[in-house]
PDB file of N, CA and C in Angstrom:
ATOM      1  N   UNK A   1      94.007 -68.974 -40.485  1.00  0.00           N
ATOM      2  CA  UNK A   1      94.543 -69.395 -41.785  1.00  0.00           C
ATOM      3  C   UNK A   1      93.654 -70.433 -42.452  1.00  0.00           C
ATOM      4  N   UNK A   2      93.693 -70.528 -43.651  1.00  0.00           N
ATOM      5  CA  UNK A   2      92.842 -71.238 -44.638  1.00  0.00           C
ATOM      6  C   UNK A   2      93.569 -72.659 -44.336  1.00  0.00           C
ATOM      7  N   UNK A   3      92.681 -73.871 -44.260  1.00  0.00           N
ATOM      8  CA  UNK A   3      93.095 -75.058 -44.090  1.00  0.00           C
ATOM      9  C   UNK A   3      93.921 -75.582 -45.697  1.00  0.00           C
ATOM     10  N   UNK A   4      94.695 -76.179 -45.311  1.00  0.00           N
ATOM     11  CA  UNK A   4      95.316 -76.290 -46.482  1.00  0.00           C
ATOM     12  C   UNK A   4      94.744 -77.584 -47.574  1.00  0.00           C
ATOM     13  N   UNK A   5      94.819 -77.212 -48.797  1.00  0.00           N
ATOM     14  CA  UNK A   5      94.141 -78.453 -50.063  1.00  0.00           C
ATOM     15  C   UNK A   5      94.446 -79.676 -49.827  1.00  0.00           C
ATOM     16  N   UNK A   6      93.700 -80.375 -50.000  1.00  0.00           N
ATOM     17  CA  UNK A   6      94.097 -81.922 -49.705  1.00  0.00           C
ATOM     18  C   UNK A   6      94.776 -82.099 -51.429  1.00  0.00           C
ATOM     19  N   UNK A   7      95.211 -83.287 -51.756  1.00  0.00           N
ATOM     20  CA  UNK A   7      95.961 -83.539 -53.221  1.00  0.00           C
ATOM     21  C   UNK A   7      95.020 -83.811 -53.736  1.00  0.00           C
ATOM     22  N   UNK A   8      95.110 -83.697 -54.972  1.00  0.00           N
ATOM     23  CA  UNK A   8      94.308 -84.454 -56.250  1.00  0.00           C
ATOM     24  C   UNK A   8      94.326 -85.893 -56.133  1.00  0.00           C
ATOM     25  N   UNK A   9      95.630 -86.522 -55.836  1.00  0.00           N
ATOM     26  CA  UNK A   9      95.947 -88.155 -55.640  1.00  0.00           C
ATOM     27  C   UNK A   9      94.567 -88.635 -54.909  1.00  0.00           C
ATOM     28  N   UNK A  10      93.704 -89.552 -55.497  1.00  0.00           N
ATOM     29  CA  UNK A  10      92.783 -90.450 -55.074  1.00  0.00           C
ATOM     30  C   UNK A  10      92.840 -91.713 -55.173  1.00  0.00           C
ATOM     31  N   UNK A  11      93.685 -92.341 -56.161  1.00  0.00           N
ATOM     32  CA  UNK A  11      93.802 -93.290 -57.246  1.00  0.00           C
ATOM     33  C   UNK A  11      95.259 -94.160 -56.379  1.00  0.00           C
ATOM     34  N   UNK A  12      95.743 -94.337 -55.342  1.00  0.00           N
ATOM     35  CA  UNK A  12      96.556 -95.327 -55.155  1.00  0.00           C
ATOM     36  C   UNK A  12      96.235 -96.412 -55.341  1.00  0.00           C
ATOM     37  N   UNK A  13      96.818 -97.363 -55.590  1.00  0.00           N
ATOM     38  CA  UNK A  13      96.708 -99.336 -55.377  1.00  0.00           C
ATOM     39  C   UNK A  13      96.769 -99.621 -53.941  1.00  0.00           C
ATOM     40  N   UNK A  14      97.612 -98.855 -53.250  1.00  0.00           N
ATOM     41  CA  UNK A  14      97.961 -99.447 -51.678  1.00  0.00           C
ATOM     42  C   UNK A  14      96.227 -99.585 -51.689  1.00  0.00           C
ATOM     43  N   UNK A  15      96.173-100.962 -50.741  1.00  0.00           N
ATOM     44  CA  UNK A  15      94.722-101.682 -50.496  1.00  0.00           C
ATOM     45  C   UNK A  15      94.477-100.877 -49.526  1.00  0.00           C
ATOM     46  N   UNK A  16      95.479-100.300 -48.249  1.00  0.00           N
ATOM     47  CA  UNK A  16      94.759 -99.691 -47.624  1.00  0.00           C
ATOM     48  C   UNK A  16      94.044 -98.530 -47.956  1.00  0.00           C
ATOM     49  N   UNK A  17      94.798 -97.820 -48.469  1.00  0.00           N
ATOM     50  CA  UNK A  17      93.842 -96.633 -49.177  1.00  0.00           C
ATOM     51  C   UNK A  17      93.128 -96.454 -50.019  1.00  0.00           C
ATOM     52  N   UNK A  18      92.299 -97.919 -50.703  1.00  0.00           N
ATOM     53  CA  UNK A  18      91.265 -97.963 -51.155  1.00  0.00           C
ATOM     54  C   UNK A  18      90.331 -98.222 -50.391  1.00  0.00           C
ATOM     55  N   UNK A  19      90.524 -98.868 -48.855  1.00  0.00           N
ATOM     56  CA  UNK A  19      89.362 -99.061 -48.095  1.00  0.00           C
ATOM     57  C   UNK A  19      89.522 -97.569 -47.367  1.00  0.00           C
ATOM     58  N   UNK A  20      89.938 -96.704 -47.090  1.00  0.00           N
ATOM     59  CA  UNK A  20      89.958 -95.175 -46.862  1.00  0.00           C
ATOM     60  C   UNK A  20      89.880 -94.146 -48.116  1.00  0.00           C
ATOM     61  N   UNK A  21      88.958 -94.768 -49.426  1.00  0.00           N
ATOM     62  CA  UNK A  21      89.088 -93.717 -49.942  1.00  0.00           C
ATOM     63  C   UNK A  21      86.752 -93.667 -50.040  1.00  0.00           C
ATOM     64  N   UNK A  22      86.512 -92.719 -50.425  1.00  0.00           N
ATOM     65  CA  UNK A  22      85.258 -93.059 -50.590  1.00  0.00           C
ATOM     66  C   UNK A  22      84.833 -92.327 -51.670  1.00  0.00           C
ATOM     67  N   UNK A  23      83.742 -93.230 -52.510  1.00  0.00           N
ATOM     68  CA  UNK A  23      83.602 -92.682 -54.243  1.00  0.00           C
ATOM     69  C   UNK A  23      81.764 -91.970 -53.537  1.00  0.00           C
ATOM     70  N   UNK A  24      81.691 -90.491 -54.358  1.00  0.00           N
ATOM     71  CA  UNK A  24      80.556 -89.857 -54.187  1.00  0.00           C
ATOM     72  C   UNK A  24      79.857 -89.874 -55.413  1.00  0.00           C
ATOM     73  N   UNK A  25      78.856 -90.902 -55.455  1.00  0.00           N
ATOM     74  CA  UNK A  25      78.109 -90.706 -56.995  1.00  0.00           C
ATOM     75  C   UNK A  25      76.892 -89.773 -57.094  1.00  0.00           C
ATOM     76  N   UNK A  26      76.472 -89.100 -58.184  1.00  0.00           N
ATOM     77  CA  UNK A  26      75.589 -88.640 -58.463  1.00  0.00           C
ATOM     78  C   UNK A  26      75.840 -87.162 -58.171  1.00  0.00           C
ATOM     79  N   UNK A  27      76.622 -86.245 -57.807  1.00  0.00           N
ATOM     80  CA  UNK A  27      77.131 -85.217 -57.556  1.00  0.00           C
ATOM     81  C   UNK A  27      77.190 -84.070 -59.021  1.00  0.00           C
ATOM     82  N   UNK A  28      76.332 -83.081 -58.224  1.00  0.00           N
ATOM     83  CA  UNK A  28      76.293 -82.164 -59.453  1.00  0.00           C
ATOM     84  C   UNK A  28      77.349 -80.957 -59.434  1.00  0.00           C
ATOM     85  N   UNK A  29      78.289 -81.824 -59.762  1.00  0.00           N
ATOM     86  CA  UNK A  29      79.643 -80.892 -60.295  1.00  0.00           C
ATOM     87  C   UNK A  29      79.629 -79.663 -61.145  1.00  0.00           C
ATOM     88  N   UNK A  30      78.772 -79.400 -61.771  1.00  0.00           N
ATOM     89  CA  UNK A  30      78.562 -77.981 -62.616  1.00  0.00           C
ATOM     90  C   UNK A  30      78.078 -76.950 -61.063  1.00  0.00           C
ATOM     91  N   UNK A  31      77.921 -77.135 -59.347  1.00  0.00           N
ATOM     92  CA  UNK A  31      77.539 -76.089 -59.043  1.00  0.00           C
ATOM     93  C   UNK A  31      78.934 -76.834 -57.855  1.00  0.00           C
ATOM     94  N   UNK A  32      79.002 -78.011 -57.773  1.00  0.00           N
ATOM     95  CA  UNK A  32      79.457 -78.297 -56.317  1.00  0.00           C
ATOM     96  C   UNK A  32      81.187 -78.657 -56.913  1.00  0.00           C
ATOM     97  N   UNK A  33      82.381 -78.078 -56.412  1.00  0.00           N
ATOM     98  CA  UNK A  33      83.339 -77.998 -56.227  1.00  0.00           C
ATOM     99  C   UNK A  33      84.019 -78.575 -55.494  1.00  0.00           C
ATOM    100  N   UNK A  34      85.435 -78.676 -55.455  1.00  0.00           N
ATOM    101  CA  UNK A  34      86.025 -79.494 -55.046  1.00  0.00           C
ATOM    102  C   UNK A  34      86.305 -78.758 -53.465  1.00  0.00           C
ATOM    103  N   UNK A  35      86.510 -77.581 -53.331  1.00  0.00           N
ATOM    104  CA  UNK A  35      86.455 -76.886 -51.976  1.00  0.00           C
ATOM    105  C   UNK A  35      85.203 -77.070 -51.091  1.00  0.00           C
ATOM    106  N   UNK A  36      84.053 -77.588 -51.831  1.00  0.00           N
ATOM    107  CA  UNK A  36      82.720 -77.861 -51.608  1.00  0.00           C
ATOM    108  C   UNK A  36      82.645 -79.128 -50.576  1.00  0.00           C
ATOM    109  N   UNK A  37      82.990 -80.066 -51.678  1.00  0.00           N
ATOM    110  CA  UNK A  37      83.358 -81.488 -51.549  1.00  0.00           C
ATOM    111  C   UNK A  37      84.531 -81.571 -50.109  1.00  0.00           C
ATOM    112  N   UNK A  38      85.283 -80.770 -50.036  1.00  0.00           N
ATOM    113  CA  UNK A  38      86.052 -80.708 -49.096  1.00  0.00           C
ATOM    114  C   UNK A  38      85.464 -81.041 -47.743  1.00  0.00           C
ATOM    115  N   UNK A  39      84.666 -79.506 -47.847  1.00  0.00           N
ATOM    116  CA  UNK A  39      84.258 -78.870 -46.330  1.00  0.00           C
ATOM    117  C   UNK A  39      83.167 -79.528 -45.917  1.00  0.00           C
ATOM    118  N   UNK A  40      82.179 -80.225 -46.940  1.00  0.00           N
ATOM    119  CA  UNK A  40      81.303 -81.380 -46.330  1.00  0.00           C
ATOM    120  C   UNK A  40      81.952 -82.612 -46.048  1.00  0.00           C
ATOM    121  N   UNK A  41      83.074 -83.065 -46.359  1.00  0.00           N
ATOM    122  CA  UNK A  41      83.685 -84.371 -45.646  1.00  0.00           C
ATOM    123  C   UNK A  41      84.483 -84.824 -45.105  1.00  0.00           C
ATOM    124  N   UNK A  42      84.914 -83.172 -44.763  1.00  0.00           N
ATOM    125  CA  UNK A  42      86.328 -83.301 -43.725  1.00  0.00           C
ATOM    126  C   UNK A  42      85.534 -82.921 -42.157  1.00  0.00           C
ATOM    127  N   UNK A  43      84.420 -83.084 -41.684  1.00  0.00           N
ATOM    128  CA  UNK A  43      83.895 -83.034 -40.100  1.00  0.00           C
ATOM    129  C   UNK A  43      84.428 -84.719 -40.054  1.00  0.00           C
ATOM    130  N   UNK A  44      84.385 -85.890 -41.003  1.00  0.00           N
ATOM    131  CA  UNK A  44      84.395 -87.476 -40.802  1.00  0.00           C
ATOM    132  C   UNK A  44      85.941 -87.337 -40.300  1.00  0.00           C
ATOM    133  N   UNK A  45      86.921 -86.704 -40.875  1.00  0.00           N
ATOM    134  CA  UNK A  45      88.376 -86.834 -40.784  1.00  0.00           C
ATOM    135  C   UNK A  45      88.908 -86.056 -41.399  1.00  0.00           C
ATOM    136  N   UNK A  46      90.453 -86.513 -41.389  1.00  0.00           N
ATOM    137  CA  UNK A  46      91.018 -85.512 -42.319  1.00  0.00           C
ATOM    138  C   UNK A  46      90.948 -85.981 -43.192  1.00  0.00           C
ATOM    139  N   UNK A  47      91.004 -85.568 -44.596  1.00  0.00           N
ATOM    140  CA  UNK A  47      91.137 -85.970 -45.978  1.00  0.00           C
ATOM    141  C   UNK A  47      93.036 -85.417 -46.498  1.00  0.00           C
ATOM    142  N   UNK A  48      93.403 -86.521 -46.914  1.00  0.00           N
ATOM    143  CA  UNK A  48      94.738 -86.875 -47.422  1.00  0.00           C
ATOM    144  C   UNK A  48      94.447 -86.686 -48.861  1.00  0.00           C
ATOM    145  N   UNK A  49      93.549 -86.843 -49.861  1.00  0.00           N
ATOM    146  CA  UNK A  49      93.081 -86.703 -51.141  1.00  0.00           C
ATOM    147  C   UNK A  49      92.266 -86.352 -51.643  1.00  0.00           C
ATOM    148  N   UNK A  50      91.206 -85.600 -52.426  1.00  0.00           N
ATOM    149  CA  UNK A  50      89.543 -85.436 -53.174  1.00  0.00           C
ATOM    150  C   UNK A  50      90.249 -84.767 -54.401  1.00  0.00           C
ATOM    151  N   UNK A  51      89.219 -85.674 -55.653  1.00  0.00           N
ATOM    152  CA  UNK A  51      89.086 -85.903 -57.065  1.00  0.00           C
ATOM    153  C   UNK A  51      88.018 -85.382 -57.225  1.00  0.00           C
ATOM    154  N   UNK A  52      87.594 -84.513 -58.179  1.00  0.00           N
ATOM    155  CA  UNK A  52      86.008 -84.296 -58.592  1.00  0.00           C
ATOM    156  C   UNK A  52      86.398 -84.410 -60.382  1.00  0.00           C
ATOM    157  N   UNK A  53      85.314 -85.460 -60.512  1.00  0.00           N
ATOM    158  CA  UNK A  53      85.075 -85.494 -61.893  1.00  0.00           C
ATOM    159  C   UNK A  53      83.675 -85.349 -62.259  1.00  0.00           C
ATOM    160  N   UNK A  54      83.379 -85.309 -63.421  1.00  0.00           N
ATOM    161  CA  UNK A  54      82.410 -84.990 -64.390  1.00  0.00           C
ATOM    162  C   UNK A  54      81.180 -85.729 -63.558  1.00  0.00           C
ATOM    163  N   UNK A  55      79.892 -85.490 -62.560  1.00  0.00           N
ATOM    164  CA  UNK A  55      79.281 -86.526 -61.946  1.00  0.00           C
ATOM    165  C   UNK A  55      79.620 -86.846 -60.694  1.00  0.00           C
ATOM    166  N   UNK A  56      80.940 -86.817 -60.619  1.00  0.00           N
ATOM    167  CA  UNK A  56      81.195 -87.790 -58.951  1.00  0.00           C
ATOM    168  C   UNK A  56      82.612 -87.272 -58.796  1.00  0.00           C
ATOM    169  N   UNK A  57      82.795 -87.887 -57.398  1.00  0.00           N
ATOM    170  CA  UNK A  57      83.789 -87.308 -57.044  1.00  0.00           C
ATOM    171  C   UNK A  57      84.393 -88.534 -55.801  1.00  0.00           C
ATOM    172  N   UNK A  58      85.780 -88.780 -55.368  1.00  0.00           N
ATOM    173  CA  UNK A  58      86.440 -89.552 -54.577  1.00  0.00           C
ATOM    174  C   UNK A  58      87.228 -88.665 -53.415  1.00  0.00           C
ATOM    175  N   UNK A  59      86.917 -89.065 -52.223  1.00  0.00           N
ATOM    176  CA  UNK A  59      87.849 -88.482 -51.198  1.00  0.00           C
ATOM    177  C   UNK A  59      88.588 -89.442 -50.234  1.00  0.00           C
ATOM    178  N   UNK A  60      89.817 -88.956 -50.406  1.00  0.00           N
ATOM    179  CA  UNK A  60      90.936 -90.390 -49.750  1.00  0.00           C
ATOM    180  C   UNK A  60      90.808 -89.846 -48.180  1.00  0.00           C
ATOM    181  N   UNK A  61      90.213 -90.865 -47.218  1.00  0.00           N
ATOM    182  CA  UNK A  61      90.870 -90.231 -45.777  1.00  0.00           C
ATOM    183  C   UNK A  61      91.982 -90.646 -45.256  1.00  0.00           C
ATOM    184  N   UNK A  62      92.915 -90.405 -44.269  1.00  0.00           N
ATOM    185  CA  UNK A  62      93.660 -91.287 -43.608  1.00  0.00           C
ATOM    186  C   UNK A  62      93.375 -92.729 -42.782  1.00  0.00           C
ATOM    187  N   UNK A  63      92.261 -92.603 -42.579  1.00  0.00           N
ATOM    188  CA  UNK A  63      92.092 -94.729 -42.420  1.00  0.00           C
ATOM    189  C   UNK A  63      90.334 -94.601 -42.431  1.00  0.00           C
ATOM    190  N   UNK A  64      90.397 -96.149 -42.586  1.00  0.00           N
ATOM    191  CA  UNK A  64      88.863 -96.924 -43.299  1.00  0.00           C
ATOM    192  C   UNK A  64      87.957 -96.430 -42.659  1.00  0.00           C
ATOM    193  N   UNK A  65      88.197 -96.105 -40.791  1.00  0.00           N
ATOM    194  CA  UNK A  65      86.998 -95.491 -40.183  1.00  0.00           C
ATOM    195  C   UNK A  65      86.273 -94.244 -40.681  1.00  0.00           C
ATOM    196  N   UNK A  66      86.986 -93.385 -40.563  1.00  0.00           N
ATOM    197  CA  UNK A  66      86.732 -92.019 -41.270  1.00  0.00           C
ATOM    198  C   UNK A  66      85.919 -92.216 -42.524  1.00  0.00           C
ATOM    199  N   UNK A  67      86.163 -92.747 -43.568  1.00  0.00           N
ATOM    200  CA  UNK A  67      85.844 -93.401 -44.647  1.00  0.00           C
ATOM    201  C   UNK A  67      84.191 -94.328 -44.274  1.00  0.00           C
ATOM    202  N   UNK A  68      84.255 -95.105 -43.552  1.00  0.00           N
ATOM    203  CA  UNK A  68      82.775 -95.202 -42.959  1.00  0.00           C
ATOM    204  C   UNK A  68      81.865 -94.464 -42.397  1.00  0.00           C
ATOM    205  N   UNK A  69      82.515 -93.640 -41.920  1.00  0.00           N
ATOM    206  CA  UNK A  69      81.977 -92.380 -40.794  1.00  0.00           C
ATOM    207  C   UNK A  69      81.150 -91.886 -42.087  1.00  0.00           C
ATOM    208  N   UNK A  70      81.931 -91.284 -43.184  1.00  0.00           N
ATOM    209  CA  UNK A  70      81.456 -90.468 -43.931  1.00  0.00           C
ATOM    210  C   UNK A  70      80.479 -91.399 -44.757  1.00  0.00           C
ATOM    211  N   UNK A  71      80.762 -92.375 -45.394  1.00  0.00           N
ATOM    212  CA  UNK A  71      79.734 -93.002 -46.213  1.00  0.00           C
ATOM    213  C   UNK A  71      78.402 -92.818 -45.223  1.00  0.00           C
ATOM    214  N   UNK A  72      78.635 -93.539 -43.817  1.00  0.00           N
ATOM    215  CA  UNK A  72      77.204 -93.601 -43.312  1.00  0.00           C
ATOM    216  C   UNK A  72      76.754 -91.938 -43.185  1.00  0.00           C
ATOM    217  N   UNK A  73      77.186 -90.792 -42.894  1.00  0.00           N
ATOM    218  CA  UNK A  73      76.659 -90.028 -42.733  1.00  0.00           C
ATOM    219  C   UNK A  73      76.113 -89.379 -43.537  1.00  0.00           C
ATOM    220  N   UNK A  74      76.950 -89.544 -45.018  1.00  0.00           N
ATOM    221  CA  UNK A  74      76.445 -88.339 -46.386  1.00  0.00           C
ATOM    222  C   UNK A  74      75.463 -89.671 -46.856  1.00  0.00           C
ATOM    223  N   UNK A  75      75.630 -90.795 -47.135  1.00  0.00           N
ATOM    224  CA  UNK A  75      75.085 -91.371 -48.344  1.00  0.00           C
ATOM    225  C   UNK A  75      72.857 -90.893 -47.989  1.00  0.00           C
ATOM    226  N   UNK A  76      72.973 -90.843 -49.322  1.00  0.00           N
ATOM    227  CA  UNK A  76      71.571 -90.252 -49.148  1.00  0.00           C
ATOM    228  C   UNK A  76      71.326 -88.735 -48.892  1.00  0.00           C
ATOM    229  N   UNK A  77      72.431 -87.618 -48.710  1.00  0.00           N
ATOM    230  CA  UNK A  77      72.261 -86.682 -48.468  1.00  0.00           C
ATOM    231  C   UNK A  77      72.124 -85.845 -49.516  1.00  0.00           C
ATOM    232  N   UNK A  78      71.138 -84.921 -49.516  1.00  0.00           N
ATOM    233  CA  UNK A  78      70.706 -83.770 -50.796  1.00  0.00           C
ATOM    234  C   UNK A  78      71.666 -82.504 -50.803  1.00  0.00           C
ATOM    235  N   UNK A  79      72.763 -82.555 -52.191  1.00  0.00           N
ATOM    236  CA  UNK A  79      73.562 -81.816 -52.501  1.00  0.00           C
ATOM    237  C   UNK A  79      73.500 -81.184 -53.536  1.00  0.00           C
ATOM    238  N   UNK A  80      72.924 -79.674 -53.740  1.00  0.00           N
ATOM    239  CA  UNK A  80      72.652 -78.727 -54.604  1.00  0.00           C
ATOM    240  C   UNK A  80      71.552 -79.637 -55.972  1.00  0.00           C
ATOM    241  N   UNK A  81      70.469 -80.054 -55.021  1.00  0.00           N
ATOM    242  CA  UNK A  81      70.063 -80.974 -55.615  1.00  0.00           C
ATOM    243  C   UNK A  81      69.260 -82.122 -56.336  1.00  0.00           C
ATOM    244  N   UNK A  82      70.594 -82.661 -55.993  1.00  0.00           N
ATOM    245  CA  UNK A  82      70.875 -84.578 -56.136  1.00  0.00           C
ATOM    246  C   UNK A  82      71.232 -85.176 -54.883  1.00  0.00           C
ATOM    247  N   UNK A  83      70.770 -86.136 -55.154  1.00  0.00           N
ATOM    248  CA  UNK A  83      70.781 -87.065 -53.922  1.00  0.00           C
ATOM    249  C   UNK A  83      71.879 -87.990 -54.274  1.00  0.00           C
ATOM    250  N   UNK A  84      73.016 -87.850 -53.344  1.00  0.00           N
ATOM    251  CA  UNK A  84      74.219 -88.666 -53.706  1.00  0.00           C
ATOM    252  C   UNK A  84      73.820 -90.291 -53.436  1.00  0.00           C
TER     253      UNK A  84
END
């Protein structure tokens, strides 16, 4: 079975889930998708949230580690591309 969508919700105030959410800049959204965005940053954890907007995109995990995991692993990584 197909893993199921994480929410659109990226945007809470709870503090904790701003230190578990992580912002992807420089992302070329005219090829890379939000199912895209998914499946490259759910190996860090699960994702509870991912936003893709115009440029960039935010993915909420369930706690801050995951959320580090992924910054250290993608940042700098070449995506259809751009270098986030």
């Amino acid at each position: 079975p197909a893993p199921a969508m994480a929410s659109n919700v990226t945007n809470k105030t709870d503090p904790r889930s701003m230190n578990s959410r992580v912002f992807i800049g420089n992302l070329n959204t005219l090829v890379v998708k939000k199912s895209d965005v998914e499946a490259i940053f759910s190996k860090y954890g699960k994702i509870v949230g991912c936003s893709v907007h115009k440029g960039f995109a935010f993915v909420q995990y369930v706690n801050e580690r995951n959320a580090r995991a992924a910054v250290a692993g993608e940042d700098g990584r070449m995506i259809a591309g751009q270098v986030l």
